[in-house]
Protein backbone atom coordinates (compact mmCIF):
# COMPACT_ATOMS: atom_id res chain seq x y z
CA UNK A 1 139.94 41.21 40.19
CA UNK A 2 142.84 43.40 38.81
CA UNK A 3 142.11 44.51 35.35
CA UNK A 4 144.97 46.38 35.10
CA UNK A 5 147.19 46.33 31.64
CA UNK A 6 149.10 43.52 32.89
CA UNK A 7 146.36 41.44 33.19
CA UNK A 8 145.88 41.21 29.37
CA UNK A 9 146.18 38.01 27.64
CA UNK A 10 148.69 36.41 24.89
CA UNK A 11 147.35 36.57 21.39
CA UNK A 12 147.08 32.72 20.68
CA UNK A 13 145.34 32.94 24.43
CA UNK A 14 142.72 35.28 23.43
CA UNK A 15 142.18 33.17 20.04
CA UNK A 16 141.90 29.91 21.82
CA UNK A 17 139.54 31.46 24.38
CA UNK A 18 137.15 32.91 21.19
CA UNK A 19 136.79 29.91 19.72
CA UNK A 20 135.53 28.12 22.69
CA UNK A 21 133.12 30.79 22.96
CA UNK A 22 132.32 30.30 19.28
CA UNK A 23 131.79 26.75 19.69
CA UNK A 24 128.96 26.97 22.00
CA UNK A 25 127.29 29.86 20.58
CA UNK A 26 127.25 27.68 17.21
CA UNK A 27 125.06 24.76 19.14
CA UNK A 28 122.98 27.75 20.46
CA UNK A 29 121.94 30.15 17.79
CA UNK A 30 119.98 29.57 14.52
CA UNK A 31 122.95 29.32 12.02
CA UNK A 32 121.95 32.19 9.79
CA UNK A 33 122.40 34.59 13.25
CA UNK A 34 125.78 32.53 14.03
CA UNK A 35 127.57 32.92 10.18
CA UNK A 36 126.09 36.17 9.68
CA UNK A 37 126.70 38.32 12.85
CA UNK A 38 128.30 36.79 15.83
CA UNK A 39 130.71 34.76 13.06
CA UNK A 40 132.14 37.95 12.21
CA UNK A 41 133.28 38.91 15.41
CA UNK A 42 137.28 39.75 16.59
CA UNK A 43 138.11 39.44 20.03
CA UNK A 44 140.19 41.81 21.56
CA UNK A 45 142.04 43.20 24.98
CA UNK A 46 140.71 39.92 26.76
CA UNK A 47 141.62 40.82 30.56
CA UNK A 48 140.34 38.58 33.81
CA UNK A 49 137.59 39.91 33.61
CA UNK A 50 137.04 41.76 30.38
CA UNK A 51 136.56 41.72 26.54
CA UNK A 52 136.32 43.76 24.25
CA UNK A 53 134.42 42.64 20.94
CA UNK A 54 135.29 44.45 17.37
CA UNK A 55 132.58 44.49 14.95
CA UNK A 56 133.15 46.50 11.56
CA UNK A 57 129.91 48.88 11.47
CA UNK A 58 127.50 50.63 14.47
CA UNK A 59 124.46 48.33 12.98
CA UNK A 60 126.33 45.13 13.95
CA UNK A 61 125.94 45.77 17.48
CA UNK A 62 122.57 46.71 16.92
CA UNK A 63 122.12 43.05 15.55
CA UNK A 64 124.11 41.51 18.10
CA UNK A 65 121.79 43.00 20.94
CA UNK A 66 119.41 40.39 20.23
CA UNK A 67 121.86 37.84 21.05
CA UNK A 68 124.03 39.89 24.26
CA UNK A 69 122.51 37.43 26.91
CA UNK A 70 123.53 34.21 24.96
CA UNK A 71 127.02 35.71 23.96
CA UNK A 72 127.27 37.07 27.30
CA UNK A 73 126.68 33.82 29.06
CA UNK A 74 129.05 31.51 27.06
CA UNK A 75 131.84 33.78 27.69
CA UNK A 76 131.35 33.85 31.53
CA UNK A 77 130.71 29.68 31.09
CA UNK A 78 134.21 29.41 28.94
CA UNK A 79 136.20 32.36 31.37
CA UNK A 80 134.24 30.55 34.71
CA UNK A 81 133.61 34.20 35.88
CA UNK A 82 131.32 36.89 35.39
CA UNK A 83 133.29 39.60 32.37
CA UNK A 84 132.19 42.94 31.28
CA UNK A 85 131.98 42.44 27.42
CA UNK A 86 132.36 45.72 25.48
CA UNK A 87 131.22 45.67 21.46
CA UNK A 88 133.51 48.64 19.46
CA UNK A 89 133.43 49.38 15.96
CA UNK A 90 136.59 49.26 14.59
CA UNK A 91 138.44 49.04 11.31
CA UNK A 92 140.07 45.81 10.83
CA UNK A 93 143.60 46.10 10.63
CA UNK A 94 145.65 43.49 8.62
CA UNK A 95 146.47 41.55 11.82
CA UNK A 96 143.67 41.02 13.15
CA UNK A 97 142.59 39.76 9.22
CA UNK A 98 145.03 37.20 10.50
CA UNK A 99 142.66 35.91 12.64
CA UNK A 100 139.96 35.58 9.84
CA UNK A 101 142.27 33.36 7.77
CA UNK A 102 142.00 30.66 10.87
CA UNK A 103 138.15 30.88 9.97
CA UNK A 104 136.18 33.81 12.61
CA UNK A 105 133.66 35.45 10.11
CA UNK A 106 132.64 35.85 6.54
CA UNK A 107 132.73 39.74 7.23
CA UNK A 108 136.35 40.32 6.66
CA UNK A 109 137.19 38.65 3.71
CA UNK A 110 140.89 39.89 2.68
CA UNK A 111 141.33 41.56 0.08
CA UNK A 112 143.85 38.89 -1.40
CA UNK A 113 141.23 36.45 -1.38
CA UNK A 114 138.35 38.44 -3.09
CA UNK A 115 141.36 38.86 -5.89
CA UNK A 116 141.85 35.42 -6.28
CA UNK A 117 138.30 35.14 -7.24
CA UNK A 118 137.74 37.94 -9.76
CA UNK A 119 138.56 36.37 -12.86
CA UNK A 120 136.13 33.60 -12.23
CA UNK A 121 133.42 36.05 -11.13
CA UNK A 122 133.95 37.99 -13.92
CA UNK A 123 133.77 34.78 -16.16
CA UNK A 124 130.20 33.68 -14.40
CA UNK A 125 128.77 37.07 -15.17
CA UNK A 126 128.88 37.83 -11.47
CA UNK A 127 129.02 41.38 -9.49
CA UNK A 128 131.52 40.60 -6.60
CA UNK A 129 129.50 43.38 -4.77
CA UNK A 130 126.79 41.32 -4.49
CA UNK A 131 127.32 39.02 -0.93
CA UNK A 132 125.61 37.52 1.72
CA UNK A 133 127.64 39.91 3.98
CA UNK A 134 126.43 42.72 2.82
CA UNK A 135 123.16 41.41 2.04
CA UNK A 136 120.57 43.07 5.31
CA UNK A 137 118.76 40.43 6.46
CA UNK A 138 114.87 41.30 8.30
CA UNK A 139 111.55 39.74 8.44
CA UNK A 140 110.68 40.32 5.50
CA UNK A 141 113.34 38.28 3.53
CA UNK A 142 115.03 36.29 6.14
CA UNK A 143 113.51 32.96 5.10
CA UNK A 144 115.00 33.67 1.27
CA UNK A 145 118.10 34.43 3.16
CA UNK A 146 118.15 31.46 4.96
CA UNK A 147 118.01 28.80 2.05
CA UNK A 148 120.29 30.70 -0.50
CA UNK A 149 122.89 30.36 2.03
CA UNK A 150 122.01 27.01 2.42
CA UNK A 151 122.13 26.28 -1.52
CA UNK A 152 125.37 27.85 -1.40
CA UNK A 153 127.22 25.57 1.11
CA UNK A 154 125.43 22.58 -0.39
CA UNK A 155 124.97 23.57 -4.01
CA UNK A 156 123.14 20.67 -6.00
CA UNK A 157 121.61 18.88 -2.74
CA UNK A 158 118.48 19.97 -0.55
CA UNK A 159 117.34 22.88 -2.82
CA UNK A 160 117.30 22.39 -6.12
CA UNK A 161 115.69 24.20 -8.31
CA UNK A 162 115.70 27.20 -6.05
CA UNK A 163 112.50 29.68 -7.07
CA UNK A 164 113.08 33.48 -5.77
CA UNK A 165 110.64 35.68 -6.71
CA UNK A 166 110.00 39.54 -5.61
CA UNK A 167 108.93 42.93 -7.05
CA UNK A 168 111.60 45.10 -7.92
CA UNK A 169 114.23 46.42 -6.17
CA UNK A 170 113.82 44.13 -3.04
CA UNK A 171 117.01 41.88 -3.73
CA UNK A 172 116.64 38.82 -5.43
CA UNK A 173 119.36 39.39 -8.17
CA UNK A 174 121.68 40.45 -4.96
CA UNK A 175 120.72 37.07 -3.57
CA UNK A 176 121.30 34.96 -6.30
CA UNK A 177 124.63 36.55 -6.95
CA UNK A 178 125.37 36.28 -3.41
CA UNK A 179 124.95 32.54 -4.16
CA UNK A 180 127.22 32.20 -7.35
CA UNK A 181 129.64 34.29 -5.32
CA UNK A 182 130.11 32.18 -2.22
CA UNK A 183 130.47 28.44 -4.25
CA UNK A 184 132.93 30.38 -6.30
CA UNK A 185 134.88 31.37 -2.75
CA UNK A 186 134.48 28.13 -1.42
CA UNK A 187 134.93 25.93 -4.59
CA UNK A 188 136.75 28.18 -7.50
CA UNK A 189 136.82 26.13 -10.11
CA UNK A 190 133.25 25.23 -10.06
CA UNK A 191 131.38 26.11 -12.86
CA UNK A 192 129.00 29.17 -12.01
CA UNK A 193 126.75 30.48 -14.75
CA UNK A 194 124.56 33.49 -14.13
CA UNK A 195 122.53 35.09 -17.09
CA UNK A 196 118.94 37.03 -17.34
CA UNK A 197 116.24 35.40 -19.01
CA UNK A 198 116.45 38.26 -21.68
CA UNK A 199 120.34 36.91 -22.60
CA UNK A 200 118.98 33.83 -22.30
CA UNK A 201 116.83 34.40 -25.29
CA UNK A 202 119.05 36.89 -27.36
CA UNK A 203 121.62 34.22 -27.74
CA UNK A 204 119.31 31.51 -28.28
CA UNK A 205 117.97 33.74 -31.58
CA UNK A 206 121.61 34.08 -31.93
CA UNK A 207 122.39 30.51 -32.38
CA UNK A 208 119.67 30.01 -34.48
CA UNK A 209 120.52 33.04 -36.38
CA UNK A 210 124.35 31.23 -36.73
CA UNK A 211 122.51 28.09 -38.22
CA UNK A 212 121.22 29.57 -40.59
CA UNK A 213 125.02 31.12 -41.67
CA UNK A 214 124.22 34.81 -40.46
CA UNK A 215 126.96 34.50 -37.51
CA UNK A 216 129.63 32.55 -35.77
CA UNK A 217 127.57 31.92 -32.42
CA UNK A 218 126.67 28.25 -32.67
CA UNK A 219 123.73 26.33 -31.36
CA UNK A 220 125.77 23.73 -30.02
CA UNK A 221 128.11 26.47 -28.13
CA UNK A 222 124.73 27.62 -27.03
CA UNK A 223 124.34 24.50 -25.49
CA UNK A 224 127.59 23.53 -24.06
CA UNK A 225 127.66 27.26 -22.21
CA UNK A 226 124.20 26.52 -19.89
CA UNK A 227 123.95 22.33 -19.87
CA UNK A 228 127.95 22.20 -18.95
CA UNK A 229 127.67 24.12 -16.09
CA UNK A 230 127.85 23.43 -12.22
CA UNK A 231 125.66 26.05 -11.40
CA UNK A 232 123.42 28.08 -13.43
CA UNK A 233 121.67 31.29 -12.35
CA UNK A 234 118.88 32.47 -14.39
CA UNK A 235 117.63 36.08 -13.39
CA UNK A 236 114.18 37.10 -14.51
CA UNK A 237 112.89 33.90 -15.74
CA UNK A 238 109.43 35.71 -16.74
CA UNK A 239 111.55 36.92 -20.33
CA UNK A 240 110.92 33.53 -22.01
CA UNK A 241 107.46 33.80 -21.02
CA UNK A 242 105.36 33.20 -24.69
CA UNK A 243 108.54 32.67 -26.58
CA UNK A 244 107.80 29.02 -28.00
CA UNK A 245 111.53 28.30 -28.69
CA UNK A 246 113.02 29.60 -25.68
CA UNK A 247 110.95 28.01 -23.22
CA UNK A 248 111.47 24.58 -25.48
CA UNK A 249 115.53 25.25 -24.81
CA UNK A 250 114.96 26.09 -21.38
CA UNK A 251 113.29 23.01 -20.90
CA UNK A 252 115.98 20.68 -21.47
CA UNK A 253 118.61 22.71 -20.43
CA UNK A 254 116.84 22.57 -17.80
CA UNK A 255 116.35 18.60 -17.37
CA UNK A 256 119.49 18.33 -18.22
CA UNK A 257 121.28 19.82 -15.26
CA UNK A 258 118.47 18.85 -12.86
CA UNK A 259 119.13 14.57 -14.07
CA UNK A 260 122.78 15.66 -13.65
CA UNK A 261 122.59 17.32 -9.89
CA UNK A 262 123.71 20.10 -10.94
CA UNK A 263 122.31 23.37 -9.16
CA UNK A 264 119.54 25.44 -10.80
CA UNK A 265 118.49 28.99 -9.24
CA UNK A 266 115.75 31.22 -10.56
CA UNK A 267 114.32 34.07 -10.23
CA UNK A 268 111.10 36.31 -11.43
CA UNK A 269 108.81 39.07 -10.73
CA UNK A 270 105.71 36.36 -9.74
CA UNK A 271 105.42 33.05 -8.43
CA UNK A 272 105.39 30.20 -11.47
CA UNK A 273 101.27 29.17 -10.51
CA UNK A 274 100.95 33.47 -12.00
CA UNK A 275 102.65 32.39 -15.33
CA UNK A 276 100.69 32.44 -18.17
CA UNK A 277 100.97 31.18 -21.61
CA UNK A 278 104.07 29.04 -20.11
CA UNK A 279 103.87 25.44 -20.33
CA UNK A 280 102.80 23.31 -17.45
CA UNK A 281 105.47 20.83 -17.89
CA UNK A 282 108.17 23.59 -17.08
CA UNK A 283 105.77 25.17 -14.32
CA UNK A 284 105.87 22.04 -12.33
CA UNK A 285 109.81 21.90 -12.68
CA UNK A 286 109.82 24.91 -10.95
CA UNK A 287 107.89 23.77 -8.27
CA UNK A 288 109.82 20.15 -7.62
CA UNK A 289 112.34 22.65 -5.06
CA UNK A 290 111.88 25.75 -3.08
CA UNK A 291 109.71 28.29 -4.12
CA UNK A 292 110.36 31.73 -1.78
CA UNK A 293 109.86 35.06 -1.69
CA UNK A 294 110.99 38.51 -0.40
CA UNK A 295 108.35 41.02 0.90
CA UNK A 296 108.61 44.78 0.78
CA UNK A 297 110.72 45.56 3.79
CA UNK A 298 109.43 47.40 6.49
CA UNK A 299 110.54 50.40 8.33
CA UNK A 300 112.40 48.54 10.36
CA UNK A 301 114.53 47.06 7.58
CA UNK A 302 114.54 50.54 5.41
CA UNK A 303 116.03 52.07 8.62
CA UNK A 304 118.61 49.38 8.94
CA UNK A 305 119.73 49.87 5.24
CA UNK A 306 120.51 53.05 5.35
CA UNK A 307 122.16 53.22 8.51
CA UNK A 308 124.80 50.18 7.15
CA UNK A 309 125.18 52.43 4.10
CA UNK A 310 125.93 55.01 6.14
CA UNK A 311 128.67 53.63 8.37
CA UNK A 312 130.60 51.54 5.98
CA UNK A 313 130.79 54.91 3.76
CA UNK A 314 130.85 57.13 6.75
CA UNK A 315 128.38 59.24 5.60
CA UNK A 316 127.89 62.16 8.26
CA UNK A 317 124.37 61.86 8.29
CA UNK A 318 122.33 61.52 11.10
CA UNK A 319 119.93 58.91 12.49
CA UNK A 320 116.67 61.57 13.11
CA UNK A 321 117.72 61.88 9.00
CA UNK A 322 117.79 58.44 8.03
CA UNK A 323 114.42 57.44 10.22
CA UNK A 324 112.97 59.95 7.75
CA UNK A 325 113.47 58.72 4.78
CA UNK A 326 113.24 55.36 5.72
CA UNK A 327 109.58 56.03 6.44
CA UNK A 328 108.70 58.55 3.60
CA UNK A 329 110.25 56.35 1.30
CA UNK A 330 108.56 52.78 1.75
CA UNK A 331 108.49 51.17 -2.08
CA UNK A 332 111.43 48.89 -2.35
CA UNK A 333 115.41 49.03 -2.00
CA UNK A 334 116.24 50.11 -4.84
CA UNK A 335 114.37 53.44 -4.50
CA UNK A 336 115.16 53.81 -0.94
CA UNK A 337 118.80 53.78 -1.73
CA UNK A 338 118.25 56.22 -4.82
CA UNK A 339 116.20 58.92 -2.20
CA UNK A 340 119.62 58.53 0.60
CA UNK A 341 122.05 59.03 -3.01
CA UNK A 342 120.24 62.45 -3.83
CA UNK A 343 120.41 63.95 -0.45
CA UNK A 344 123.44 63.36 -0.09
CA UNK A 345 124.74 64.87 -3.63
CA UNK A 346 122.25 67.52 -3.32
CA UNK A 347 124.22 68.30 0.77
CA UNK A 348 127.59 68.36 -0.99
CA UNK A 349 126.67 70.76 -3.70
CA UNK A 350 124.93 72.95 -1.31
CA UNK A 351 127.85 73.26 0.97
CA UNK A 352 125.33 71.72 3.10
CA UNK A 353 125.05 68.81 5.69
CA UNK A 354 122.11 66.49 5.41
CA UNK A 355 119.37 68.41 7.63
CA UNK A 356 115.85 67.45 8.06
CA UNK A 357 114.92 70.98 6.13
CA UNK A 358 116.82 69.82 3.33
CA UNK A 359 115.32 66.35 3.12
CA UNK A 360 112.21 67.93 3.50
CA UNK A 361 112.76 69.48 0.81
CA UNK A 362 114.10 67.24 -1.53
CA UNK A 363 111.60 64.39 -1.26
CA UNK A 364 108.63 66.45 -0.77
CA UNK A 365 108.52 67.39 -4.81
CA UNK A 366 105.76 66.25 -6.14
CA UNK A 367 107.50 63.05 -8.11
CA UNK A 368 103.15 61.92 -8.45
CA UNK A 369 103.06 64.75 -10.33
CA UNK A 370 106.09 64.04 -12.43
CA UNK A 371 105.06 60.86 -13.95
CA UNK A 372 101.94 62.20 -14.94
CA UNK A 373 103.67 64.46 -17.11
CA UNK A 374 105.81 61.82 -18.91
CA UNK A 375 103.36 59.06 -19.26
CA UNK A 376 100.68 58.18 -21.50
CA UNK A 377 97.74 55.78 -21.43
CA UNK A 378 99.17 53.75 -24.66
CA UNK A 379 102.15 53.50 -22.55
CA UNK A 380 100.68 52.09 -19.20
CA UNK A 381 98.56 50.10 -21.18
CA UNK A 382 101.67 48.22 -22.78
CA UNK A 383 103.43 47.35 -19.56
CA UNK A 384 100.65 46.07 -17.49
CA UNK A 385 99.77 43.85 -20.93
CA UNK A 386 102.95 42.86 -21.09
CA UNK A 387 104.01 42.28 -17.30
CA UNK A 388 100.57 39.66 -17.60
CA UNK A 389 101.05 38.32 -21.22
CA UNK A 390 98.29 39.51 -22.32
CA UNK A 391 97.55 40.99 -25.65
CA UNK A 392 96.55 44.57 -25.20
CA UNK A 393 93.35 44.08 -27.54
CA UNK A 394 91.92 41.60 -24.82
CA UNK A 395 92.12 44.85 -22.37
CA UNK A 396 90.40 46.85 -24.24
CA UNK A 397 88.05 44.16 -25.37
CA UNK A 398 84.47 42.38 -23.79
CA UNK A 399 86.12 39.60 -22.01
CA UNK A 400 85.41 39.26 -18.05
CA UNK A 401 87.60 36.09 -17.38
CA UNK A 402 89.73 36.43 -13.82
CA UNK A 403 92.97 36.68 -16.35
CA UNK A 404 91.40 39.55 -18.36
CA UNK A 405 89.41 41.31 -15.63
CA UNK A 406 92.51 41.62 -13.06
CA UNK A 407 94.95 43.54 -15.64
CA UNK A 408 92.49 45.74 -16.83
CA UNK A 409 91.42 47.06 -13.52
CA UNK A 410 95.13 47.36 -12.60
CA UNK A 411 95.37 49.66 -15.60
CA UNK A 412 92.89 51.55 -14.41
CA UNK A 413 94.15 52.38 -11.46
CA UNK A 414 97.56 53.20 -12.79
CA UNK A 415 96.03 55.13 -15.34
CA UNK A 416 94.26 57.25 -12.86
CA UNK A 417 97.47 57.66 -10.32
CA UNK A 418 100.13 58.52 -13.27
CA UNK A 419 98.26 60.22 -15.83
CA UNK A 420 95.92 63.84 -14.98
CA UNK A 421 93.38 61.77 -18.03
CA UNK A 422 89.80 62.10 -16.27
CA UNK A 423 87.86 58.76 -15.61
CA UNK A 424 85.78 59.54 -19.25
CA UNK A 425 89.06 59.22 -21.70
CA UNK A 426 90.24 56.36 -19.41
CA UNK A 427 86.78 54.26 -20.03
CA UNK A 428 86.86 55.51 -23.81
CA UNK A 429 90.56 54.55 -24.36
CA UNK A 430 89.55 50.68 -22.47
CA UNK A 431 87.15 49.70 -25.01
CA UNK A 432 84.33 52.55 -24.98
CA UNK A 433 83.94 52.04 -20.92
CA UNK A 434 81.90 54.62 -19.03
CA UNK A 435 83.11 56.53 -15.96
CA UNK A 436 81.35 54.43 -13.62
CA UNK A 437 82.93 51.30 -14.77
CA UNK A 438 86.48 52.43 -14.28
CA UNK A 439 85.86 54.05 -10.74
CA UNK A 440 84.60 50.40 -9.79
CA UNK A 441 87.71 49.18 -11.24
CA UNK A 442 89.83 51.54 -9.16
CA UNK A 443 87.99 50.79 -6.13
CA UNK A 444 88.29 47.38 -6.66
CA UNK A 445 92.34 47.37 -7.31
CA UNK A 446 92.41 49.67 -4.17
CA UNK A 447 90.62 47.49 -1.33
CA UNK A 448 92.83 43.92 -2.89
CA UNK A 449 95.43 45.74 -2.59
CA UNK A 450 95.01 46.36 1.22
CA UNK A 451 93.86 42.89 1.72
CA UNK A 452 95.85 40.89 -0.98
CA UNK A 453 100.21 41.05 -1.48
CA UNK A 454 99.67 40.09 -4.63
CA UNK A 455 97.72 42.77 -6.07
CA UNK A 456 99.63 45.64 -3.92
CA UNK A 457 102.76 43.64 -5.47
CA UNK A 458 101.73 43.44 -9.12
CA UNK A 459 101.05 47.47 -9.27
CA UNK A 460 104.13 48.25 -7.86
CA UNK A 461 105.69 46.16 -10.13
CA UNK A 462 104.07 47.73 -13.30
CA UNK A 463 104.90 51.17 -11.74
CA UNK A 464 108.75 50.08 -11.83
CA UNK A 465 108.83 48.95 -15.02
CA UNK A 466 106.81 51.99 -16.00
């Protein structure tokens, strides 16, 4: 067939002819794949026997390889002839945004639109950074993907309460912000609510503060901001852990919304059967949803991170580059994000580009070696007491209950990683323990932690907060 230039089709053609392509691969693919990747795709120089496919970033077509032979096939089935499909990366200009106003992806927003929306983001307490589209989806969070889109669309229906929890830097806040962002796109005037459980106490002592004539903050506006709202998003629920009249608010803000249909999302560092000294009554709420989680992401994922922050910044940095720190740095996102940040600054003030001497180099410091300069065993001992709610005189103390035991052995071992303290003052500072005791206690964090999540997830947590 002639694939000359005069073979290309109309505009509204090549349109019409996408969409019937669309409409197949929408009965085909899992609908996560379909809104987040192939969606998002523009359609261009459609010829007899050709199309090309524009797709904003190199990683998109990476992502869309797992799909070619389905995509492939319903384009033949729709053309009724075999076509050599091309994927490009290409900027998208403001007509072919055109085409995203009739509805073909979530990846090109316009501009116009995200304006529209800022005032009410800014009202919910929202980042407008934080969307599903630039949200990486992999194994390791693809199922708490999955249903915070799905509590999006449908807020106040299948999912409700939604439970995320995760250790730090891994995305939950980016998810549930992603949430209050995309009912606020589809459904402005809704009323979206996002606060940590930190604010959530402050202005609770606030309003109680105001009764009491010390303010203006009342507890009644207290009330009418969380049990008015459409949608409330409660980050870090773990703050009003042990805070009697917090949790009591919580509660029936809580029931309130929930008898209403109204859509509650929370997150936290653990899942709610790890709370303690929280009532049961509002553990069980948690549980009458969704409870999900993210894992740390895997190389796989890290790799794919950097290399989307790489081409929507155009970073010239080089794949050998990002494959290393991708593996060297393996914590969370957060971190992994902070490791590509100083390379790059540390390039540019060099004169420099990004060579594998020079990451070398910059994350093989000793950072070990670095905390154990800055941190203390009072210190350590404080978070992991208060990441458990536990007092830290039951640490120290004779107790061996699970709820004791568990914390104190995780202090061990973080006393032993981040301080240069020898195993004697570690056992003397824990109560009087001897050496032996708190090597056990080590070994014992060390081998859960290859065998549990939980454990490897609760010490990596401490060490954040740390």
């Amino acid at each position: 067939m002639n694939t000359t230039k005069s073979t290309e089709t109309k505009k509204e053609d090549v349109e019409l002819f996408w969409k019937k392509v669309l409409g197949i691969l929408e009965t085909e693919l899992n609908p996560t794949a379909y809104n987040t990747w192939v969606k998002s795709i523009i359609p261009e120089n459609l010829t007899s026997n050709s199309l090309d496919l524009a797709v904003p970033m190199e990683y998109s077509i990476k992502q869309l390889e797992k799909y070619d032979s389905l995509i492939q096939d319903a384009i033949d089935r729709v053309g009724k002839a075999r076509f050599k499909t091309r994927f490009v990366v290409k900027k998208i200009s403001e007509e072919s945004s055109e085409i995203k106003e009739k509805d073909l992806g979530p990846l090109f927003e316009s501009k116009k639109q995200l304006k529209a929306d800022s005032r009410m983001v800014a009202k919910a307490g929202l980042n407008s950074r934080f969307t599903f589209e630039n949200f990486i989806m992999g194994n390791s969070n693809q199922l708490a993907y999955a249903i915070a889109q799905a509590v999006s669309e449908k807020p106040g229906e299948s999912y409700n309460p939604f439970f995320l929890y995760s250790g730090v830097g891994l995305g939950k806040t980016h998810l549930m912000q992603a949430i209050g962002n995309k009912i606020l796109q589809n459904s402005p005037k809704t009323n979206v609510v996002y606060t940590t459980g930190e604010s959530f106490m402050n202005e609770l002592i606030e309003a109680i503060q105001s009764g009491k004539g010390r303010g203006k903050y009342t507890s009644n506006e207290f009330r009418n901001k969380f049990r008015k709202a459409d949608v409330l998003l409660i980050d870090d629920i773990q703050f009003i852990i042990g805070r009697e009249s917090t949790q009591l608010e919580f509660f029936h803000t809580f029931n309130a919304l929930y008898m209403a249909g109204k859509q509650i999302v929370l997150t936290s560092d653990r899942p709610p059967k790890d709370f303690t000294n929280l009532e049961k009554r509002i553990t069980s709420r948690f549980g009458s949803g969704i409870i999900a989680d993210i894992q740390y992401p895997d190389t796989d994922l890290r790799t794919a991170i950097l290399r989307t922050k790489r081409d929507i910044n155009r970073d010239e940095v080089s794949n050998e580059v990002i494959d290393y720190i991708a593996q060297y740095v393996s914590t969370n996102i957060r971190e992994l994000e902070g490791a590509y940040l100083q390379i790059l600054t540390t390039a540019r003030a060099s004169g420099k580009s990004p060579s594998m001497e020079l990451v070398e180099s910059v994350l093989g410091k000793n950072i070990k070696a670095q905390r154990r300069k800055s941190l203390s065993l009072g210190q350590i001992l404080k978070e992991v007491s208060r990441y458990y709610s536990i007092k830290t005189v039951d640490i120290k103390g004779k107790r061996r209950t699970k709820n004791i035991v568990i914390p104190r052995q995780v202090a061990m071992y973080l006393m032993r990683e981040l301080t240069e303290e020898p195993l004697m003052s570690i056992g003397q500072f824990l109560g009087g323990r001897d050496h032996t005791t708190v090597m056990h206690g080590i070994d014992k964090v060390e081998n859960e932690m290859v065998e549990m999540t939980k454990i490897r997830q609760d010490v990596e947590n401490v060490r954040r907060m740390l």
